[in-house]
N, C-alpha and C. Protein backbone atom coordinates (compact mmCIF):
# COMPACT_ATOMS: atom_id res chain seq x y z
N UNK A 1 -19.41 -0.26 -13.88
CA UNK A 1 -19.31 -1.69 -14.01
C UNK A 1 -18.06 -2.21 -13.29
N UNK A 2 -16.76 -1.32 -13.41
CA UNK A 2 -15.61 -2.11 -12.95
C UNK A 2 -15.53 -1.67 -11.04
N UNK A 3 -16.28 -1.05 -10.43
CA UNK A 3 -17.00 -0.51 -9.80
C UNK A 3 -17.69 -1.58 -9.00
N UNK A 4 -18.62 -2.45 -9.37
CA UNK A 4 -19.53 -3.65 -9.21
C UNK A 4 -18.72 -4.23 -9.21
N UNK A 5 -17.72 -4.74 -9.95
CA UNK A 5 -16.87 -5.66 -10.02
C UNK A 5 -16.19 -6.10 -8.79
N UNK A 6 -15.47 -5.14 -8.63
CA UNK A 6 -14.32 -5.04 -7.58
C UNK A 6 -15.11 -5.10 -6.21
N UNK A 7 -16.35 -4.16 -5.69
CA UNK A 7 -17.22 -4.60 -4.63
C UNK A 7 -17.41 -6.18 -4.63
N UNK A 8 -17.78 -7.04 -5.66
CA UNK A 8 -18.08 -8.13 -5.76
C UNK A 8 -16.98 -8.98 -5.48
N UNK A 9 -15.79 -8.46 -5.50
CA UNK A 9 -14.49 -9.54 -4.90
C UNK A 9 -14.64 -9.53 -3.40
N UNK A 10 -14.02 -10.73 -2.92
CA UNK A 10 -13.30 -11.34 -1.41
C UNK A 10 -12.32 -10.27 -1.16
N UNK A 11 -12.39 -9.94 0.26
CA UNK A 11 -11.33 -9.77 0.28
C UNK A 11 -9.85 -10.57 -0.06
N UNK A 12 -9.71 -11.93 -0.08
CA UNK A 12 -8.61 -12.55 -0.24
C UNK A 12 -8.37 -11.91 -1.87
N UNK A 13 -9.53 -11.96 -2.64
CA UNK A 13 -9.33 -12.21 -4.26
C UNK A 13 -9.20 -10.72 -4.41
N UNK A 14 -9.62 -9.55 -3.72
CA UNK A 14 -9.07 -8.37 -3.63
C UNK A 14 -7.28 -7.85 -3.58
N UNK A 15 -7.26 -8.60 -2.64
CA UNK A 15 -5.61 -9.03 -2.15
C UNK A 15 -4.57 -9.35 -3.04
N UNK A 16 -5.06 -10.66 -3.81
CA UNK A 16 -4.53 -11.10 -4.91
C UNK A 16 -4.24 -10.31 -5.42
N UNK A 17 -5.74 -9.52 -6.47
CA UNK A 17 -5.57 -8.71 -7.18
C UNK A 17 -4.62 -7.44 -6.84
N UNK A 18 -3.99 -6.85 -6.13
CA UNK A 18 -2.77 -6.28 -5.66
C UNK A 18 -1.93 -7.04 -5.71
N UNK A 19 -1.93 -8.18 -5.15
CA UNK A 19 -0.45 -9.04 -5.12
C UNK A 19 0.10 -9.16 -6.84
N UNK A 20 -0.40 -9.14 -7.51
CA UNK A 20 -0.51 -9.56 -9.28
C UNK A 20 1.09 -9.44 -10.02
N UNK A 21 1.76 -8.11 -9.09
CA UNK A 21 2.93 -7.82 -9.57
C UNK A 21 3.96 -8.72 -9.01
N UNK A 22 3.55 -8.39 -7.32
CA UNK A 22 4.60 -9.07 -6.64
C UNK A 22 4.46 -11.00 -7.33
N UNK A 23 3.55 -11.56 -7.58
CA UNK A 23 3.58 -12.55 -8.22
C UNK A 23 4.26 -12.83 -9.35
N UNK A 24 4.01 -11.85 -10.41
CA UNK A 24 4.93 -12.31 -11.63
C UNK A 24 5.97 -11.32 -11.00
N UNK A 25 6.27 -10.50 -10.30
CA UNK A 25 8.18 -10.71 -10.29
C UNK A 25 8.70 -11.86 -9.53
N UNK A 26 8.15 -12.40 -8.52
CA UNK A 26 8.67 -13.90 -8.15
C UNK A 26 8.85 -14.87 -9.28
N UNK A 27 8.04 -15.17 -9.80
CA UNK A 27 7.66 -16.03 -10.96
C UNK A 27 9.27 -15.62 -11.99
N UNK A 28 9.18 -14.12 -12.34
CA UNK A 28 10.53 -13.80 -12.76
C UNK A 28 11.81 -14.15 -12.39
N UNK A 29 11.75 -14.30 -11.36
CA UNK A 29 13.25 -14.89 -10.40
C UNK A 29 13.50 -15.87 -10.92
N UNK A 30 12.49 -16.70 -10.52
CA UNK A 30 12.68 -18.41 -10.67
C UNK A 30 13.25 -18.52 -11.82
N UNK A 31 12.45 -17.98 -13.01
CA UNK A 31 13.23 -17.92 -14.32
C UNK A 31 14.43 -17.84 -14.57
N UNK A 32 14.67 -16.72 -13.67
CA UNK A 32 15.73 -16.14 -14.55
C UNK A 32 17.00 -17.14 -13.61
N UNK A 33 16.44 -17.68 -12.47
CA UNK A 33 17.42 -18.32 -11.51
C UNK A 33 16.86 -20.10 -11.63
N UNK A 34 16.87 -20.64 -12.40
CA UNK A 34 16.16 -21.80 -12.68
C UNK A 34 16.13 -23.14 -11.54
N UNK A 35 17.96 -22.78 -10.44
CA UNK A 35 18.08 -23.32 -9.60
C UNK A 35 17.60 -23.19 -8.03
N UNK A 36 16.48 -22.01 -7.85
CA UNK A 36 16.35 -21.39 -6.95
C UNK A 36 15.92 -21.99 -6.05
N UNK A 37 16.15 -22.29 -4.69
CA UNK A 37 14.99 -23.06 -3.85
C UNK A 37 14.89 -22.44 -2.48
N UNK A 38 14.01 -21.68 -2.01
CA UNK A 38 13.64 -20.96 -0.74
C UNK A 38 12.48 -21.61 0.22
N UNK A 39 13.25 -21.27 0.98
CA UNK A 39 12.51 -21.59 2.52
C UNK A 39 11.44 -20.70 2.51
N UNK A 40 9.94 -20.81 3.21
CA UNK A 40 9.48 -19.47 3.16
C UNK A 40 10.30 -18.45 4.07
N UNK A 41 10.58 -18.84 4.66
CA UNK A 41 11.41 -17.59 5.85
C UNK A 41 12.84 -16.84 4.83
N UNK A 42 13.12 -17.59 4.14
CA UNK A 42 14.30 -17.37 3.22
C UNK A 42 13.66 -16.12 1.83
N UNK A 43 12.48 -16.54 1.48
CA UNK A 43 12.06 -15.69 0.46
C UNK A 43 11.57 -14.58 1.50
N UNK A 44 10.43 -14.36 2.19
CA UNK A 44 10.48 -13.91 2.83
C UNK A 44 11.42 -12.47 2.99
N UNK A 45 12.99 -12.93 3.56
CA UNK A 45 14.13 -12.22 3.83
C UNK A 45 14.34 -11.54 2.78
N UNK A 46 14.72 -12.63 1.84
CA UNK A 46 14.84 -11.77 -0.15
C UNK A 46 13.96 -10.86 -0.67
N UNK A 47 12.66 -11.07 -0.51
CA UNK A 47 11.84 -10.14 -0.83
C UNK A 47 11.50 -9.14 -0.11
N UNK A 48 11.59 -9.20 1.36
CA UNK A 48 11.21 -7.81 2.25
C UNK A 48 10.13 -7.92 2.19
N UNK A 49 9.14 -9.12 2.44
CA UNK A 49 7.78 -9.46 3.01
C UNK A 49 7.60 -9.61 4.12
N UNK A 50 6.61 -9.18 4.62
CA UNK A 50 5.57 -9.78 5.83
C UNK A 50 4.93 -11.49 5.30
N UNK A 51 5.02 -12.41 6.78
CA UNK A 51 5.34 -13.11 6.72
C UNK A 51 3.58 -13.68 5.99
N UNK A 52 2.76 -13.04 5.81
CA UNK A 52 1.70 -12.93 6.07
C UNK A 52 1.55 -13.05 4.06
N UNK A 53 1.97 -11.68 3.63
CA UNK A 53 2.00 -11.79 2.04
C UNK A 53 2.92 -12.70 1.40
N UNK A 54 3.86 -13.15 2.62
CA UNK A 54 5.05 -13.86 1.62
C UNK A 54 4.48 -15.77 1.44
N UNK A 55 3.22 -15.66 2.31
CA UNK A 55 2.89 -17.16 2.41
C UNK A 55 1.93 -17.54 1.53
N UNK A 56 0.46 -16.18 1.42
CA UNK A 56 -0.36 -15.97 0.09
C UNK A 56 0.92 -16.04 -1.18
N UNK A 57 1.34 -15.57 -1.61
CA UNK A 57 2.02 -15.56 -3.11
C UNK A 57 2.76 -16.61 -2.89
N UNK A 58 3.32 -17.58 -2.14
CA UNK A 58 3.81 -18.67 -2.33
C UNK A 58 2.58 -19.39 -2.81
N UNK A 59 1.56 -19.93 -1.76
CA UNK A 59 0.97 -20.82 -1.93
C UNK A 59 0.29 -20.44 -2.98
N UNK A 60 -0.48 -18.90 -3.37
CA UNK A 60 -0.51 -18.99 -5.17
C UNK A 60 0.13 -19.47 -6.09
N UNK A 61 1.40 -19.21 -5.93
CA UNK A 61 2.57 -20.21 -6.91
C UNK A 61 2.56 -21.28 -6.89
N UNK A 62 1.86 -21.89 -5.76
CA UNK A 62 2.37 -23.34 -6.21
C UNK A 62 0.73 -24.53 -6.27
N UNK A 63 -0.39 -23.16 -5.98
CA UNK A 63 -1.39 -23.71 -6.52
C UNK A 63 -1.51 -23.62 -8.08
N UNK A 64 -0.99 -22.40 -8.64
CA UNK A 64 -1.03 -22.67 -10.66
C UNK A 64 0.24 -23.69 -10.86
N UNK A 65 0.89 -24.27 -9.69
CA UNK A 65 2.01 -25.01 -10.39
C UNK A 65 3.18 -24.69 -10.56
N UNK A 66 3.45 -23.51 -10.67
CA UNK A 66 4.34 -22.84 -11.13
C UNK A 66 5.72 -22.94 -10.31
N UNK A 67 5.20 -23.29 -8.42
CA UNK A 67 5.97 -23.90 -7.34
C UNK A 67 5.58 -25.23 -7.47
N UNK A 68 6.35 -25.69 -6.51
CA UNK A 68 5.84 -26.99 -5.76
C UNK A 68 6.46 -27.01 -4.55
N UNK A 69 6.40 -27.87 -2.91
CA UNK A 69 7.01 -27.06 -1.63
C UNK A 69 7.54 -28.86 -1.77
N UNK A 70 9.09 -28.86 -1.49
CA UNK A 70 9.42 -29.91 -1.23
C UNK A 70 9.04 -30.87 0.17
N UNK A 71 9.45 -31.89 0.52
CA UNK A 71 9.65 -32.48 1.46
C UNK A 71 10.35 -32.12 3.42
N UNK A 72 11.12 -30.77 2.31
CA UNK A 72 12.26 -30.41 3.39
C UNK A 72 11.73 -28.96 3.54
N UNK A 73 10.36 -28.43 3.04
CA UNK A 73 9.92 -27.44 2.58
C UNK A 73 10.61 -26.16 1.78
N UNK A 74 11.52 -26.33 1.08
CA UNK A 74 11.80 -25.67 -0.25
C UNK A 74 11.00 -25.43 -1.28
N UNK A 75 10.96 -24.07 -1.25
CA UNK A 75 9.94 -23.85 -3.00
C UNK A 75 10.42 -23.44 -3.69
N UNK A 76 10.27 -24.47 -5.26
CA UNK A 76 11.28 -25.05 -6.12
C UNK A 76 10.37 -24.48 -7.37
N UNK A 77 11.05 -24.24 -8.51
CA UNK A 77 10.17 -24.45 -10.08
C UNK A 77 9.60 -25.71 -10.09
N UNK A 78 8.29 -25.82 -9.93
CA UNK A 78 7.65 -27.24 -10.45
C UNK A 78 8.18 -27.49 -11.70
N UNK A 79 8.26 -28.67 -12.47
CA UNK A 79 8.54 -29.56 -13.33
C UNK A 79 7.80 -29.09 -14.41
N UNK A 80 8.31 -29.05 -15.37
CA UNK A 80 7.55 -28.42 -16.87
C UNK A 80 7.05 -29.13 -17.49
């Protein structure tokens, strides 16, 4: 069954599903750094991503909300 499952994902939603960690330890940062605000090229650097995974797990973050990308493109803790 979990077998079927996993055949039955996207590759993107495959992807995800690997990304899962690197997501909640970002998500962890922010926390623990409440003032944090990165460029993607800046997280990127911090994390030791390809520019490729570092843009999926942003824009996951800030599709649950959890980001938001400023004006000046900084990604910030969205608003609680």
């Amino acid at each position: 069954m979990l077998t079927e499952t996993l055949e039955s994902l996207s590759a993107t939603e495959r992807r995800l599903a690997r990304l899962a960690p690197l997501v909640r330890r970002i998500e962890g940062e922010y926390h623990e750094m409440p003032g944090l605000k990165l460029t993607e090229a800046q997280a990127q650097r911090l994390w030791d991503l390809d520019s490729d995974t570092c843009h999926i797990v942003l824009v996951t973050l800030v599709r649950r909300r959890f980001l938001r990308r400023t004006a000046t493109g900084m990604y910030v803790r969205a608003a609680a």
